[in-house]
PDB file of N, CA and C in Angstrom:
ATOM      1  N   UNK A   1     -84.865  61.130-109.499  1.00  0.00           N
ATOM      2  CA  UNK A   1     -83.718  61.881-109.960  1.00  0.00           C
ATOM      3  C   UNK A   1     -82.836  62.192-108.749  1.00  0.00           C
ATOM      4  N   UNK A   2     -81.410  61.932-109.052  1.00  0.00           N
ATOM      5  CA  UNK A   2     -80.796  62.203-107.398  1.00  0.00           C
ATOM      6  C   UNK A   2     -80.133  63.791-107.508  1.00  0.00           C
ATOM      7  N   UNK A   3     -79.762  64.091-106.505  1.00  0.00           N
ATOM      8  CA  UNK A   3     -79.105  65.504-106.327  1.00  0.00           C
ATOM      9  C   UNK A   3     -78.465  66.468-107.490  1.00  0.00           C
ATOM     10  N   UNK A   4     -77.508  65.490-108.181  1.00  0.00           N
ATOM     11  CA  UNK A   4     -76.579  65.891-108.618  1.00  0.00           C
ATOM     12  C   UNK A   4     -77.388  66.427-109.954  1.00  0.00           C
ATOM     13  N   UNK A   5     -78.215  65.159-110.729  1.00  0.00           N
ATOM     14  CA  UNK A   5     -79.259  65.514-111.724  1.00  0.00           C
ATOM     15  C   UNK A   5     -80.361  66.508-111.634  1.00  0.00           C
ATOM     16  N   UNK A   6     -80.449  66.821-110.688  1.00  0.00           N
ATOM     17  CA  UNK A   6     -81.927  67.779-110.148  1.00  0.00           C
ATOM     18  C   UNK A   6     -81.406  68.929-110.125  1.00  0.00           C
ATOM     19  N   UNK A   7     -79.710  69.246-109.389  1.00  0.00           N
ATOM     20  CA  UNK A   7     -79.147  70.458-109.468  1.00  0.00           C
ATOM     21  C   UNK A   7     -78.845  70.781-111.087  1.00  0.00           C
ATOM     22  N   UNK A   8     -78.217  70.131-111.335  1.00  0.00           N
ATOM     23  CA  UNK A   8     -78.021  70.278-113.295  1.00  0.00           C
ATOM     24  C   UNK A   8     -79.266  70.665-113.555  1.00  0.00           C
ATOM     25  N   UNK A   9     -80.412  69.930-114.161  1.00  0.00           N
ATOM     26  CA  UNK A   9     -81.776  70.175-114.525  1.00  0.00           C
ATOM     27  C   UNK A   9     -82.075  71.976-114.123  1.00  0.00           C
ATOM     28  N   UNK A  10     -82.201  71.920-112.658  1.00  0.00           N
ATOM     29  CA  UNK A  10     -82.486  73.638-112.480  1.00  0.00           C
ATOM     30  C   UNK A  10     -81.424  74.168-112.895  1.00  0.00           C
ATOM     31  N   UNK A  11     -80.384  74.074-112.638  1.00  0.00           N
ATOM     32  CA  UNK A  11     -79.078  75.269-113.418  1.00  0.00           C
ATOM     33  C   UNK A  11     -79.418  75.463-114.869  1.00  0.00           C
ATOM     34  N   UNK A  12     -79.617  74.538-115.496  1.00  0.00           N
ATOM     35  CA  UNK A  12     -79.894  74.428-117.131  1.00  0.00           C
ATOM     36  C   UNK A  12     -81.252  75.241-117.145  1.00  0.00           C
ATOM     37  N   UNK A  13     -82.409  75.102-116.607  1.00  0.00           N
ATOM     38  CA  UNK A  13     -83.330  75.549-116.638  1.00  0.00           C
ATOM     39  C   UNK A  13     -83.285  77.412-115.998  1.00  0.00           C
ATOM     40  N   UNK A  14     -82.631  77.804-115.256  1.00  0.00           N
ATOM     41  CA  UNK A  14     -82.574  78.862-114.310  1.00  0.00           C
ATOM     42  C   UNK A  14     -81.793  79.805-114.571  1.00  0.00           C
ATOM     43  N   UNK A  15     -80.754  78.948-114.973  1.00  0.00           N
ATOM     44  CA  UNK A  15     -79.437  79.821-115.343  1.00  0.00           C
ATOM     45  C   UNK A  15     -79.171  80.181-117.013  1.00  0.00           C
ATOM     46  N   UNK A  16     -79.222  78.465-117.809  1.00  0.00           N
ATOM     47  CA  UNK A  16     -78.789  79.062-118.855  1.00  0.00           C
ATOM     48  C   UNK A  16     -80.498  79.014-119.584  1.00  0.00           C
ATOM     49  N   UNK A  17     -81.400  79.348-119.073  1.00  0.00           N
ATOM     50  CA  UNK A  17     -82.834  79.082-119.800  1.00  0.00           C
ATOM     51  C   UNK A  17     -83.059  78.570-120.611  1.00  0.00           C
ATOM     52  N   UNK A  18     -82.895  77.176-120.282  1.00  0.00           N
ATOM     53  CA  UNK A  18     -83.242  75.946-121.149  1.00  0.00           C
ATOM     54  C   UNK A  18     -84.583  75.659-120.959  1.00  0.00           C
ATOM     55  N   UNK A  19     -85.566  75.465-121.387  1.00  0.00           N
ATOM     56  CA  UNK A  19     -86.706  74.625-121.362  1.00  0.00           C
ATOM     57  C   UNK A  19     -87.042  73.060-120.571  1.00  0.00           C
ATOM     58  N   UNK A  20     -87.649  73.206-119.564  1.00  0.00           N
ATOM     59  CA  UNK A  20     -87.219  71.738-118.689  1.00  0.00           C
ATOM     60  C   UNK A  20     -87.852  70.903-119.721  1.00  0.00           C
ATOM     61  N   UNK A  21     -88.378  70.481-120.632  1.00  0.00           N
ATOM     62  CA  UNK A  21     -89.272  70.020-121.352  1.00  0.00           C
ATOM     63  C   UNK A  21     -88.117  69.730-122.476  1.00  0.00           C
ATOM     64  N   UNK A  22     -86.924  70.347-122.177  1.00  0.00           N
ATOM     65  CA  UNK A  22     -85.635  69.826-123.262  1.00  0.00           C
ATOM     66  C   UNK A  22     -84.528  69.351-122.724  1.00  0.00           C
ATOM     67  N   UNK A  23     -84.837  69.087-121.281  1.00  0.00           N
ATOM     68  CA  UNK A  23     -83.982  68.769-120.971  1.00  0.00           C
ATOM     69  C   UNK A  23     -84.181  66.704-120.768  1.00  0.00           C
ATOM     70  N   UNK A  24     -83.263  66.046-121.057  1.00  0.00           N
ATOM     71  CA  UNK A  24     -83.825  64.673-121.152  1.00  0.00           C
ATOM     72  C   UNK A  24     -82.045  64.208-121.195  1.00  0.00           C
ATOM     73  N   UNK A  25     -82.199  63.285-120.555  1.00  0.00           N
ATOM     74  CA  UNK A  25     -80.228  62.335-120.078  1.00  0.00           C
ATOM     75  C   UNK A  25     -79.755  62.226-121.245  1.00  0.00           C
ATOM     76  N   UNK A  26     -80.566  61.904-122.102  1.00  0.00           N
ATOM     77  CA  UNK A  26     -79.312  61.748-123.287  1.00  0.00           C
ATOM     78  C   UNK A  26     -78.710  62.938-124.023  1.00  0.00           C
ATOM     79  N   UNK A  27     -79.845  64.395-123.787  1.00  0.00           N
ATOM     80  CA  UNK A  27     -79.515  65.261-124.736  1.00  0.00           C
ATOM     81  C   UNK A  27     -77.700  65.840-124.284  1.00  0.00           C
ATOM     82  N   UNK A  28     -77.527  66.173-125.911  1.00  0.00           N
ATOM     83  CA  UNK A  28     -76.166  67.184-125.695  1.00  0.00           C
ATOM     84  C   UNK A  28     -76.421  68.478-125.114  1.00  0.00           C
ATOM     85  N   UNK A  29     -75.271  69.042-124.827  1.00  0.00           N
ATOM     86  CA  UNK A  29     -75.477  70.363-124.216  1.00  0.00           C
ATOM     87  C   UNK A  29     -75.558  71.584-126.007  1.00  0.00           C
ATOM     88  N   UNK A  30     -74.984  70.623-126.962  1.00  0.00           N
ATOM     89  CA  UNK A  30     -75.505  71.248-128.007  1.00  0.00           C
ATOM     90  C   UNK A  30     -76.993  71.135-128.202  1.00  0.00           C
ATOM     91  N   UNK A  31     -77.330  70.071-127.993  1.00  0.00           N
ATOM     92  CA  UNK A  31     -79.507  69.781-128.300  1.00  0.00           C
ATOM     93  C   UNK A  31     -79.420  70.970-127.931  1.00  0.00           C
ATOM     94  N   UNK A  32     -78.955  71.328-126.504  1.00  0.00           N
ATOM     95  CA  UNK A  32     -80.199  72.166-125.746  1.00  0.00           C
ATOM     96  C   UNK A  32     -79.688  73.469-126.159  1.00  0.00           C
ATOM     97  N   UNK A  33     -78.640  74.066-126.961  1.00  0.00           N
ATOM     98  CA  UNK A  33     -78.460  74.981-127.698  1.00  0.00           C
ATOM     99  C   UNK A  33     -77.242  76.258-127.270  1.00  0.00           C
ATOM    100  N   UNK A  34     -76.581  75.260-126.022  1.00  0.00           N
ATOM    101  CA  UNK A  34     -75.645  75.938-125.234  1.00  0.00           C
ATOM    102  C   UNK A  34     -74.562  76.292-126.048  1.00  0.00           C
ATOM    103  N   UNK A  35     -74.026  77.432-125.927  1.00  0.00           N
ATOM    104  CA  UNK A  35     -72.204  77.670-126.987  1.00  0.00           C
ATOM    105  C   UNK A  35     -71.303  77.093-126.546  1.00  0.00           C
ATOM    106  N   UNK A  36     -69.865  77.355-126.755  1.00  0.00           N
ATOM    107  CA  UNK A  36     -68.690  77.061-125.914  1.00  0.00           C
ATOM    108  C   UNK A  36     -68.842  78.024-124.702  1.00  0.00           C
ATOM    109  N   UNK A  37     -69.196  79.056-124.996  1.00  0.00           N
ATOM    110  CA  UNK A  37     -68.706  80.112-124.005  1.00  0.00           C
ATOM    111  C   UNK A  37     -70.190  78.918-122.430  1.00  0.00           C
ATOM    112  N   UNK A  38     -71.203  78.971-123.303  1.00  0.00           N
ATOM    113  CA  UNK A  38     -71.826  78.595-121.722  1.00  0.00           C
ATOM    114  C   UNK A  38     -71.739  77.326-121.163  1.00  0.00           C
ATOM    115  N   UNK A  39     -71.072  76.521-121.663  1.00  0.00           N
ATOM    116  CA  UNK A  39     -70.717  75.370-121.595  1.00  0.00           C
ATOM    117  C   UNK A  39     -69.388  75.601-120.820  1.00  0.00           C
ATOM    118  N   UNK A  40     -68.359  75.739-120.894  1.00  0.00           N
ATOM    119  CA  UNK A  40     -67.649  76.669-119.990  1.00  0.00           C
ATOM    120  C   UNK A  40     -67.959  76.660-118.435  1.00  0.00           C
ATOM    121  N   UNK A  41     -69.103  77.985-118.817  1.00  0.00           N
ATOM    122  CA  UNK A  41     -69.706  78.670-117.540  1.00  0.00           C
ATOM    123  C   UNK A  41     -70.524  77.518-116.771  1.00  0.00           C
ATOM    124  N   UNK A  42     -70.863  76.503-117.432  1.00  0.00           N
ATOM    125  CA  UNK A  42     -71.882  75.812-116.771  1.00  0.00           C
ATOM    126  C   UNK A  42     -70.616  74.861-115.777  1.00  0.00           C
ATOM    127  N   UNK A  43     -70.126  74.187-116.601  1.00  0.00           N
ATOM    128  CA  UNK A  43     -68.733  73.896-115.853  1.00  0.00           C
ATOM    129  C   UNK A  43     -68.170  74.332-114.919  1.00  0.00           C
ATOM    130  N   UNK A  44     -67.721  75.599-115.113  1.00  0.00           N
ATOM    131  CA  UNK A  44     -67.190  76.392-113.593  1.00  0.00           C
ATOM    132  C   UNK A  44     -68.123  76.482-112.112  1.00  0.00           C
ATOM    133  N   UNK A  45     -69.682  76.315-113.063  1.00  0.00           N
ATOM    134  CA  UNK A  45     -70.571  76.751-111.953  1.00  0.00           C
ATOM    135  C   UNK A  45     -70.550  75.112-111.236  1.00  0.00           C
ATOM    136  N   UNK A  46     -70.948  74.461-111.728  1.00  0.00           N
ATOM    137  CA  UNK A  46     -70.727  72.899-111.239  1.00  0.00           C
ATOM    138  C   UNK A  46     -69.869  72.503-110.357  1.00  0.00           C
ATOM    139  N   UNK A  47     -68.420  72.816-111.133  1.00  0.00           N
ATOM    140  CA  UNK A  47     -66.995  72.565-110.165  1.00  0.00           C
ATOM    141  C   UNK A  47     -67.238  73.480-108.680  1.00  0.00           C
ATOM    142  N   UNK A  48     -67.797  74.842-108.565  1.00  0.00           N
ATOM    143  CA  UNK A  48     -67.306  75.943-108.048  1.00  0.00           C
ATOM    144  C   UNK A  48     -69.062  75.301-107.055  1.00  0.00           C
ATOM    145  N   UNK A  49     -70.085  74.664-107.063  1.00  0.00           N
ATOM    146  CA  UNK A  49     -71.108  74.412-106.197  1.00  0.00           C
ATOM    147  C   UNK A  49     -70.581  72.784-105.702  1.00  0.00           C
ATOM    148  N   UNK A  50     -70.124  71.679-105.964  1.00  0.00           N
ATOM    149  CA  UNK A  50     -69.685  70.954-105.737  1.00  0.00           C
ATOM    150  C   UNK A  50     -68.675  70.441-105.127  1.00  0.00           C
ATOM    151  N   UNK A  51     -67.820  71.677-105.466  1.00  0.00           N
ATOM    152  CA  UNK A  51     -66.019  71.716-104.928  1.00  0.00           C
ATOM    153  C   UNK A  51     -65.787  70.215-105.966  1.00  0.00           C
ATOM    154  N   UNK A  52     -65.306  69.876-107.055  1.00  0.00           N
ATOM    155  CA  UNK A  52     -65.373  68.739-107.723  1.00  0.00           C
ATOM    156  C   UNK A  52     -63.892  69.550-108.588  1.00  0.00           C
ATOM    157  N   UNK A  53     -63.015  68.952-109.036  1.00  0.00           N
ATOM    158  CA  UNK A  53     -62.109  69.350-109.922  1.00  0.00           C
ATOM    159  C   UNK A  53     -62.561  68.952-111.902  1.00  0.00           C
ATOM    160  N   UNK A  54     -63.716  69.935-112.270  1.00  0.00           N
ATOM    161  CA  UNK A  54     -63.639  69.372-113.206  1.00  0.00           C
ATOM    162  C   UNK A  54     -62.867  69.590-114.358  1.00  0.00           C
ATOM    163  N   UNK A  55     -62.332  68.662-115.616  1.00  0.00           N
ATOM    164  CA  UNK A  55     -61.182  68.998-116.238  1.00  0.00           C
ATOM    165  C   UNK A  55     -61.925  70.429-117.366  1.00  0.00           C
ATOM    166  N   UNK A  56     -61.036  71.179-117.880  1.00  0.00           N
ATOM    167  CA  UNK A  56     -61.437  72.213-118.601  1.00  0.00           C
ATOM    168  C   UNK A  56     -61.618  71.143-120.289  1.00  0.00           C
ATOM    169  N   UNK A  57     -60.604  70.627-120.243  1.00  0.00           N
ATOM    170  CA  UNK A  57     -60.669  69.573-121.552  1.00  0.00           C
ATOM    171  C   UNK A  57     -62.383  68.746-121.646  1.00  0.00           C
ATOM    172  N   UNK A  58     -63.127  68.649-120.726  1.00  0.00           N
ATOM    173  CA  UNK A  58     -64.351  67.405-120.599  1.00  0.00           C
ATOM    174  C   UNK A  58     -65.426  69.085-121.143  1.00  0.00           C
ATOM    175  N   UNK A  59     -65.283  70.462-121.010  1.00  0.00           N
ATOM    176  CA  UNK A  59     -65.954  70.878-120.775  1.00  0.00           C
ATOM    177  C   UNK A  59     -66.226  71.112-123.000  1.00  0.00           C
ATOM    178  N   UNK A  60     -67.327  70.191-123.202  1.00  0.00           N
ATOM    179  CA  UNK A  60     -67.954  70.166-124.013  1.00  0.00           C
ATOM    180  C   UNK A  60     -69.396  70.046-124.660  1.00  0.00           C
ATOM    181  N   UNK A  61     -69.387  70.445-125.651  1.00  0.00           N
ATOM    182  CA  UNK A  61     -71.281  70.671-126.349  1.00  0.00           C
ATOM    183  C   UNK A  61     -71.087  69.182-126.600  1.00  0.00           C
ATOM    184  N   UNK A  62     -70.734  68.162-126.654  1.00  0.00           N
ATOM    185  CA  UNK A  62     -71.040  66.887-126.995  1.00  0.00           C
ATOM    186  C   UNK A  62     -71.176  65.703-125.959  1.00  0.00           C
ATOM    187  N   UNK A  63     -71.230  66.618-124.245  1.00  0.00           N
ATOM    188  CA  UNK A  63     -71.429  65.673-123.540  1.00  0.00           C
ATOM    189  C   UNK A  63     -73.062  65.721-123.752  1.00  0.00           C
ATOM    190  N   UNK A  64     -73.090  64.571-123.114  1.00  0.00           N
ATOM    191  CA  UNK A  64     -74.794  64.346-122.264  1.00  0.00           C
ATOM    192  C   UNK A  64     -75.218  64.777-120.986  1.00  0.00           C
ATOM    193  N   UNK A  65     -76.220  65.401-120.620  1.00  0.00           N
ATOM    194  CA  UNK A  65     -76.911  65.408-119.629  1.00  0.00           C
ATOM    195  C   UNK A  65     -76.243  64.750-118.319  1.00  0.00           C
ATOM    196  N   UNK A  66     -77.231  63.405-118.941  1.00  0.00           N
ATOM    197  CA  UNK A  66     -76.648  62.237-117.962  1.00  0.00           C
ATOM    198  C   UNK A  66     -75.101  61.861-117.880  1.00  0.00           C
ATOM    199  N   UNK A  67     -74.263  61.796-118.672  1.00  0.00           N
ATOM    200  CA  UNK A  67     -72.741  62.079-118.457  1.00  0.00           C
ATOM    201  C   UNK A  67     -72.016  63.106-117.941  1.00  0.00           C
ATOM    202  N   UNK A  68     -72.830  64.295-117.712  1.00  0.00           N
ATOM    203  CA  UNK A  68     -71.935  65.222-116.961  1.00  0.00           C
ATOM    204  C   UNK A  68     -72.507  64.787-115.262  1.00  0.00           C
ATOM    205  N   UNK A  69     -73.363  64.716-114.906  1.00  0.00           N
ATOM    206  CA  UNK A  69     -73.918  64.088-113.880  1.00  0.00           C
ATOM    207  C   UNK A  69     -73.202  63.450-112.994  1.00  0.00           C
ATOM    208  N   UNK A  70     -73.245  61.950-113.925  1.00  0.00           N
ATOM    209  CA  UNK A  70     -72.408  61.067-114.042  1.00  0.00           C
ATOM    210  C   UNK A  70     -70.678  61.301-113.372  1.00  0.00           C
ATOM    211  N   UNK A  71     -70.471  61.902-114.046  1.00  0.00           N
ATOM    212  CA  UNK A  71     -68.888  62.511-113.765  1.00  0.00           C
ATOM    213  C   UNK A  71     -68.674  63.263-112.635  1.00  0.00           C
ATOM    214  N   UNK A  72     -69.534  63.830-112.025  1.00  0.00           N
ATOM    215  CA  UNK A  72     -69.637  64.826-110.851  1.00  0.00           C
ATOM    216  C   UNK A  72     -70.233  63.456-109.994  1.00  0.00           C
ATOM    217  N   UNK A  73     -70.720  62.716-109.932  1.00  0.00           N
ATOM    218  CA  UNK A  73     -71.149  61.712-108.765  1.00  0.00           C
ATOM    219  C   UNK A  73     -70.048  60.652-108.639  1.00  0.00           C
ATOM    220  N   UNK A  74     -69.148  60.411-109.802  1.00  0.00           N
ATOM    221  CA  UNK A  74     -67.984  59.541-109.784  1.00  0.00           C
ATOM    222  C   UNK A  74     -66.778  60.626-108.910  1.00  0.00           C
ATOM    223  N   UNK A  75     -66.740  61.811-109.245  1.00  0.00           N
ATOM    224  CA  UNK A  75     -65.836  63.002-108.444  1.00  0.00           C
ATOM    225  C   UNK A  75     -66.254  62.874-107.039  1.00  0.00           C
ATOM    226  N   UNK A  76     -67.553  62.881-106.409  1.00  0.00           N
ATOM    227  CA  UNK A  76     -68.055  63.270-105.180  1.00  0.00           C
ATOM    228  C   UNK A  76     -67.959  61.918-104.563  1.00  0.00           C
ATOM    229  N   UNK A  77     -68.006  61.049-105.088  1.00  0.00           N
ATOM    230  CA  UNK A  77     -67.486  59.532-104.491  1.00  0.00           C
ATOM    231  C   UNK A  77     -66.265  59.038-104.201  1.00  0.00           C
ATOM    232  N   UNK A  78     -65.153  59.698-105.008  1.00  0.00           N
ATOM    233  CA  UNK A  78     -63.759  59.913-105.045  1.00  0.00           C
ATOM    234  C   UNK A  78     -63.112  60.178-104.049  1.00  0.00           C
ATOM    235  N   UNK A  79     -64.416  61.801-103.918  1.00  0.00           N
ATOM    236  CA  UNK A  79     -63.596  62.604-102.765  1.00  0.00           C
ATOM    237  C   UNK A  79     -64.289  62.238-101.836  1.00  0.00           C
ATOM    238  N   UNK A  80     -65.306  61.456-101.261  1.00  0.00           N
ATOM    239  CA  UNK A  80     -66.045  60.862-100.097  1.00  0.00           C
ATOM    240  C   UNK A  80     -64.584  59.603 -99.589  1.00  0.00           C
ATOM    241  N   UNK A  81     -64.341  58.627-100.776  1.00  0.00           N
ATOM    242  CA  UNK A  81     -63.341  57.471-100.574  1.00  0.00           C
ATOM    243  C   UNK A  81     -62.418  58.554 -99.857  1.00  0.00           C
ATOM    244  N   UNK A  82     -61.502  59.447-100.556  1.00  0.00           N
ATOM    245  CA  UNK A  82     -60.216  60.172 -99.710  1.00  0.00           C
ATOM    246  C   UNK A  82     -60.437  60.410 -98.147  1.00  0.00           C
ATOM    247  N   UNK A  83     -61.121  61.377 -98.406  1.00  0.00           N
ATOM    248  CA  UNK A  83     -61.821  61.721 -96.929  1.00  0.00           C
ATOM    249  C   UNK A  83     -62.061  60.914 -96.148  1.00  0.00           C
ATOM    250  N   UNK A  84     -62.641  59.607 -96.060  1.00  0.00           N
ATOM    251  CA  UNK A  84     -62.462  58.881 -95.506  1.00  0.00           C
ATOM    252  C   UNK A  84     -61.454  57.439 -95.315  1.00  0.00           C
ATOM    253  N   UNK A  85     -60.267  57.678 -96.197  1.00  0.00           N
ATOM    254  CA  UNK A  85     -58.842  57.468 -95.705  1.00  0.00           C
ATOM    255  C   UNK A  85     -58.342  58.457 -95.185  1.00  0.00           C
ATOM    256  N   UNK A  86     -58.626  59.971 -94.615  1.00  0.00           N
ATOM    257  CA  UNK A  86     -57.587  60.509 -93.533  1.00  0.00           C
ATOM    258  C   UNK A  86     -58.003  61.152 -92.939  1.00  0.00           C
TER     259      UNK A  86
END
C-alpha cells in the first residue's frame, strides 16, 4: 500500500471511525457510511495534509477509496512536474 493509501486508510479508521476491516479500494465513502458533512471534512483534511488543491465539486459519497487516492497521487505528481520546471 503506498503513502497516500495508508494515510487515507488511518484517517478513515482514526478520524472518521471506520472499521479497517471496511475499508477495501473499491468501497464508496457511502459503503463505509460517511455523510456529506464528513465527506467534506475528509476532503479538507486531505487537501489541508497534502497541500493538493482538491475540487469541492469531486468531494463525494460515490467516490472510491482507491479513486480518491488516486486523485491525490495524480495532484502530488502534478505538483512534483511544476516544481521541477522552476
Amino acid at each position: 500500500m503506498d503513502a497516500v493509501s495508508q494515510h487515507l486508510a488511518t484517517l478513515l479508521t482514526e478520524k472518521f471511525e471506520v472499521p479497517a476491516e471496511h475499508i477495501d479500494p473499491q468501497a464508496t465513502l457511502a459503503d463505509l457510511e460517511l455523510d456529506s458533512l464528513a465527506v467534506v471534512e475528509l476532503h479538507l483534511t486531505l487537501q489541508e495534509h497534502w497541500n493538493v488543491p482538491l475540487d469541492e465539486n469531486e468531494a463525494d459519497a460515490d467516490q472510491t477509496v482507491d479513486g480518491i487516492a488516486r486523485r491525490i497521487t495524480e495532484l502530488l505528481a502534478a505538483a512534483a512536474t511544476e516544481s521541477e520546471r522552476t
